[in-house]
PDB file of N, CA and C in Angstrom:
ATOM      1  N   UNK A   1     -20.721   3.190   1.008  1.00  0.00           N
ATOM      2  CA  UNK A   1     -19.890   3.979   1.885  1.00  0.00           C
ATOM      3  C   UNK A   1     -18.475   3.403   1.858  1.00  0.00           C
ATOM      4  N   UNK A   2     -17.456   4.547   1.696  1.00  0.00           N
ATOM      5  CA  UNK A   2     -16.304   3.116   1.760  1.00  0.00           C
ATOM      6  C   UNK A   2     -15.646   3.991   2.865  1.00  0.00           C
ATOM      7  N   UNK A   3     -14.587   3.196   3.011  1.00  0.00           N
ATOM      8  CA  UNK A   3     -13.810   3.352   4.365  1.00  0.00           C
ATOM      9  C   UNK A   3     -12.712   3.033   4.127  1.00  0.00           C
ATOM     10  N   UNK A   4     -11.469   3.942   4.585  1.00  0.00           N
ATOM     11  CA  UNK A   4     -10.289   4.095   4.390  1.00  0.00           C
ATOM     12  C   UNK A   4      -9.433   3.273   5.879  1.00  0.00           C
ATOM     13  N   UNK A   5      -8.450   2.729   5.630  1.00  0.00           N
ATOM     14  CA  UNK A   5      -7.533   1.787   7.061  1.00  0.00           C
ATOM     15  C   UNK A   5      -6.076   2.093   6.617  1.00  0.00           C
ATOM     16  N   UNK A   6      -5.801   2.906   7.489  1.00  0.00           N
ATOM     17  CA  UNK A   6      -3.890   2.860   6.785  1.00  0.00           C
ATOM     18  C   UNK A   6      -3.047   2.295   8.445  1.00  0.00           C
ATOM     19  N   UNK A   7      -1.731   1.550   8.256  1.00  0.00           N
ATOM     20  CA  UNK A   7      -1.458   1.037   8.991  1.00  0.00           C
ATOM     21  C   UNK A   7       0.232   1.356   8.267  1.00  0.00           C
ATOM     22  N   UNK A   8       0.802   2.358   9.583  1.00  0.00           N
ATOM     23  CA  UNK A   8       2.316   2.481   8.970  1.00  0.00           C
ATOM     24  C   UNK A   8       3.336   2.538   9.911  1.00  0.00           C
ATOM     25  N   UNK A   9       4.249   1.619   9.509  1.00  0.00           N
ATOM     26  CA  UNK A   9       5.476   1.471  10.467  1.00  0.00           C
ATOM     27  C   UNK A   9       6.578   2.284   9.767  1.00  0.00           C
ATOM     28  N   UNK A  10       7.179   2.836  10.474  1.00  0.00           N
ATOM     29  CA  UNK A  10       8.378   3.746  10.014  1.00  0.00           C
ATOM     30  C   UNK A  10       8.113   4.319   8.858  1.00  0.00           C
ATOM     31  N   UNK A  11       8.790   5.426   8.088  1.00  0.00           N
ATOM     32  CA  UNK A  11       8.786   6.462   7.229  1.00  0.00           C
ATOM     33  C   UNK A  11      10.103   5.740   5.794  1.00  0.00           C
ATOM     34  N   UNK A  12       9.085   5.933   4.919  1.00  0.00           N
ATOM     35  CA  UNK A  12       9.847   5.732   3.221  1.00  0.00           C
ATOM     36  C   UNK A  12       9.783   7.329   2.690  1.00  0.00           C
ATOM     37  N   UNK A  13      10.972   7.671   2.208  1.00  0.00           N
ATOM     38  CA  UNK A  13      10.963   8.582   1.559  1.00  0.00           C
ATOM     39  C   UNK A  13      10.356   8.069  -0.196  1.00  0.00           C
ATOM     40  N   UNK A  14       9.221   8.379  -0.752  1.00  0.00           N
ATOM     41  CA  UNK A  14       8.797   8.096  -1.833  1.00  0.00           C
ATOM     42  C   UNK A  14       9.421   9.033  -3.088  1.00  0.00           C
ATOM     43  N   UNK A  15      10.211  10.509  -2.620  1.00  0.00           N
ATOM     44  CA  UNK A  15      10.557  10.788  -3.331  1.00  0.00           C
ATOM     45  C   UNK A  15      11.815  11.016  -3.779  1.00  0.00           C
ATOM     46  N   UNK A  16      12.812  10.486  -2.780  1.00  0.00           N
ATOM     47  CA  UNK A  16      14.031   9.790  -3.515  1.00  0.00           C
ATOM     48  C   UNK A  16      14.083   8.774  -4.923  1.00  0.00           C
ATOM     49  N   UNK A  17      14.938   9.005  -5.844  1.00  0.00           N
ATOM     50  CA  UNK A  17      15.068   8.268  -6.821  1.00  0.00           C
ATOM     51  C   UNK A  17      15.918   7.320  -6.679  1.00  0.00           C
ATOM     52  N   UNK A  18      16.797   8.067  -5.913  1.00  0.00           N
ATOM     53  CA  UNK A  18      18.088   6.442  -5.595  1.00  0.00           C
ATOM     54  C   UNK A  18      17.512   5.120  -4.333  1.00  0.00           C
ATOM     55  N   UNK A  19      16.347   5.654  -3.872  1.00  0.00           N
ATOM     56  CA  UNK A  19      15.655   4.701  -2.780  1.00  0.00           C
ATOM     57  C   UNK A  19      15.383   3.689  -3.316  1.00  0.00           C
ATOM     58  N   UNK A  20      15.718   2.026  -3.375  1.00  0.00           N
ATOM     59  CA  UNK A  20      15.278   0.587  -3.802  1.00  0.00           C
ATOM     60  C   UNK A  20      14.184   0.862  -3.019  1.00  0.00           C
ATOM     61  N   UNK A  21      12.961   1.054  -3.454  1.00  0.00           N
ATOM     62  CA  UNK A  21      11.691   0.557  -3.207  1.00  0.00           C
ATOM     63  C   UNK A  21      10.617  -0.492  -4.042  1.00  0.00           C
ATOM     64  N   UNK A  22      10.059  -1.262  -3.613  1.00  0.00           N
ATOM     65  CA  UNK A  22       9.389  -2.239  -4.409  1.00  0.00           C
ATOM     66  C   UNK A  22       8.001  -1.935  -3.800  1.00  0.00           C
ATOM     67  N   UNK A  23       7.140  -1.798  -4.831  1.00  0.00           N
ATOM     68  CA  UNK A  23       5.450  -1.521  -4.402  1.00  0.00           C
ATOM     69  C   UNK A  23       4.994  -2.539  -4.914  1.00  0.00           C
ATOM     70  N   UNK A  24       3.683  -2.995  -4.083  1.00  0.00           N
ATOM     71  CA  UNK A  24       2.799  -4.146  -4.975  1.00  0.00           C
ATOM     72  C   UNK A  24       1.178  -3.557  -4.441  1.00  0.00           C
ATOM     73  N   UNK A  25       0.286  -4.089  -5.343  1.00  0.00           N
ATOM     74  CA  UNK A  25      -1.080  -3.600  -4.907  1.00  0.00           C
ATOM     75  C   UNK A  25      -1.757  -4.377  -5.781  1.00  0.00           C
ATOM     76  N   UNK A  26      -2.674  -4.931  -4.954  1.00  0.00           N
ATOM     77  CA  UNK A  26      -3.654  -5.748  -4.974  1.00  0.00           C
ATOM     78  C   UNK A  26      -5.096  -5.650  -4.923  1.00  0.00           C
ATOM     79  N   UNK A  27      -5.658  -6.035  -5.459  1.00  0.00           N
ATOM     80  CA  UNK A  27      -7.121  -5.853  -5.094  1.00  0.00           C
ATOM     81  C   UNK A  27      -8.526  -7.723  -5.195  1.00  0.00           C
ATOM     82  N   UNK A  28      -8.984  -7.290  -4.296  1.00  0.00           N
ATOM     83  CA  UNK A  28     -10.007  -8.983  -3.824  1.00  0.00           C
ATOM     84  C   UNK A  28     -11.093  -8.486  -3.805  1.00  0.00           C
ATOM     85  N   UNK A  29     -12.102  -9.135  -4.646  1.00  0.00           N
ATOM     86  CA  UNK A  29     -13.697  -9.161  -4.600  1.00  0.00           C
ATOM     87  C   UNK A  29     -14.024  -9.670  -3.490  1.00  0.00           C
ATOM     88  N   UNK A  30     -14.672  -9.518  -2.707  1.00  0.00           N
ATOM     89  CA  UNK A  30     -15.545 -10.151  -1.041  1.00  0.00           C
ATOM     90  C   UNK A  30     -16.896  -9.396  -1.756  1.00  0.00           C
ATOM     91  N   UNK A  31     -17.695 -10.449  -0.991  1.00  0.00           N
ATOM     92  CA  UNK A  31     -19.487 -10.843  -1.058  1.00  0.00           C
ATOM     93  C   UNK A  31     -19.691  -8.747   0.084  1.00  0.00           C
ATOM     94  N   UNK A  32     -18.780  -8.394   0.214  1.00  0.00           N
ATOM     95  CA  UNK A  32     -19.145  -7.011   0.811  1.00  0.00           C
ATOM     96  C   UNK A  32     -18.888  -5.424  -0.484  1.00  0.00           C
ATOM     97  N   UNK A  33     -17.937  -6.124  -1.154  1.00  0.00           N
ATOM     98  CA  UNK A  33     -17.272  -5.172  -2.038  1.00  0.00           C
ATOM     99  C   UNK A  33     -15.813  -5.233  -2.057  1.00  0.00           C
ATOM    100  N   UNK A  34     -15.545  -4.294  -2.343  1.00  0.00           N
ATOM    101  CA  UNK A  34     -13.465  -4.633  -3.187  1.00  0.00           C
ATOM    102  C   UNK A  34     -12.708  -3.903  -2.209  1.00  0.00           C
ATOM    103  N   UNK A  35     -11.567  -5.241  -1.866  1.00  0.00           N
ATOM    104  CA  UNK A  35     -10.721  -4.744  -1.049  1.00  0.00           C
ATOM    105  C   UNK A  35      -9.603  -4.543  -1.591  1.00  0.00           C
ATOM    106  N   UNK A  36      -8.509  -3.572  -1.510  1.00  0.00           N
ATOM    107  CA  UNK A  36      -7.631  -3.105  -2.122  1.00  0.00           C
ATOM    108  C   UNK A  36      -6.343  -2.832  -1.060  1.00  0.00           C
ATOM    109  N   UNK A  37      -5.038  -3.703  -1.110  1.00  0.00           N
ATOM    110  CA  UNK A  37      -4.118  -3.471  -0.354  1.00  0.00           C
ATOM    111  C   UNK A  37      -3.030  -2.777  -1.271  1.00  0.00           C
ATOM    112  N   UNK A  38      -2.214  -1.774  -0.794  1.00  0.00           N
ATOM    113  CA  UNK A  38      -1.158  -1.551  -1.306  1.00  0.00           C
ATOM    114  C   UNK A  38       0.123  -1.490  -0.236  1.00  0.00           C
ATOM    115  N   UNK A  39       1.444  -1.843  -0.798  1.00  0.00           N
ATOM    116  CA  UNK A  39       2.416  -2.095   0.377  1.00  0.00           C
ATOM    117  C   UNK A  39       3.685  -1.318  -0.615  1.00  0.00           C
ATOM    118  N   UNK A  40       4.109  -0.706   0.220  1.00  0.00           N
ATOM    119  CA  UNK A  40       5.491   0.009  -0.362  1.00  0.00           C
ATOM    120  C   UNK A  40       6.750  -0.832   0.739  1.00  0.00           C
ATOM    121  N   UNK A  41       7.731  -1.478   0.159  1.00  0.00           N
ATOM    122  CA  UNK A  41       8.953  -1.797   1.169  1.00  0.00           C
ATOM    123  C   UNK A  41      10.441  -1.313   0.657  1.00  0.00           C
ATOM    124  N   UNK A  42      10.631  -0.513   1.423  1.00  0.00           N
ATOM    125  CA  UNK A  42      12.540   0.036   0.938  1.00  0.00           C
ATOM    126  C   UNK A  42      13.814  -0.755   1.206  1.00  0.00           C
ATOM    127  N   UNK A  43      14.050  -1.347   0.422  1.00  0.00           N
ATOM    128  CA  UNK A  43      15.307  -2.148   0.594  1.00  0.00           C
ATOM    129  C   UNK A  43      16.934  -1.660   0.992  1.00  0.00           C
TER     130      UNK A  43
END
């Protein structure tokens, strides 16, 4: 079963091109199954 958690402070426009945004995404094996963070930050 998986399960979705989103947690968001203020609004990024993702589809501006002139927006400095930096994304990173990650993912961790746990003894439960795979956890997967992704973080968008606009500079």
């Amino acid at each position: 079963m998986a399960r979705t958690e989103k947690f968001i402070e203020g609004r990024v426009s993702l589809q501006t091109f002139r927006s400095d945004i930096d994304y990173y995404a990650l993912q961790a094996m746990t003894k439960y199954g795979v956890l997967g963070v992704k973080v968008w930050i606009e500079k």
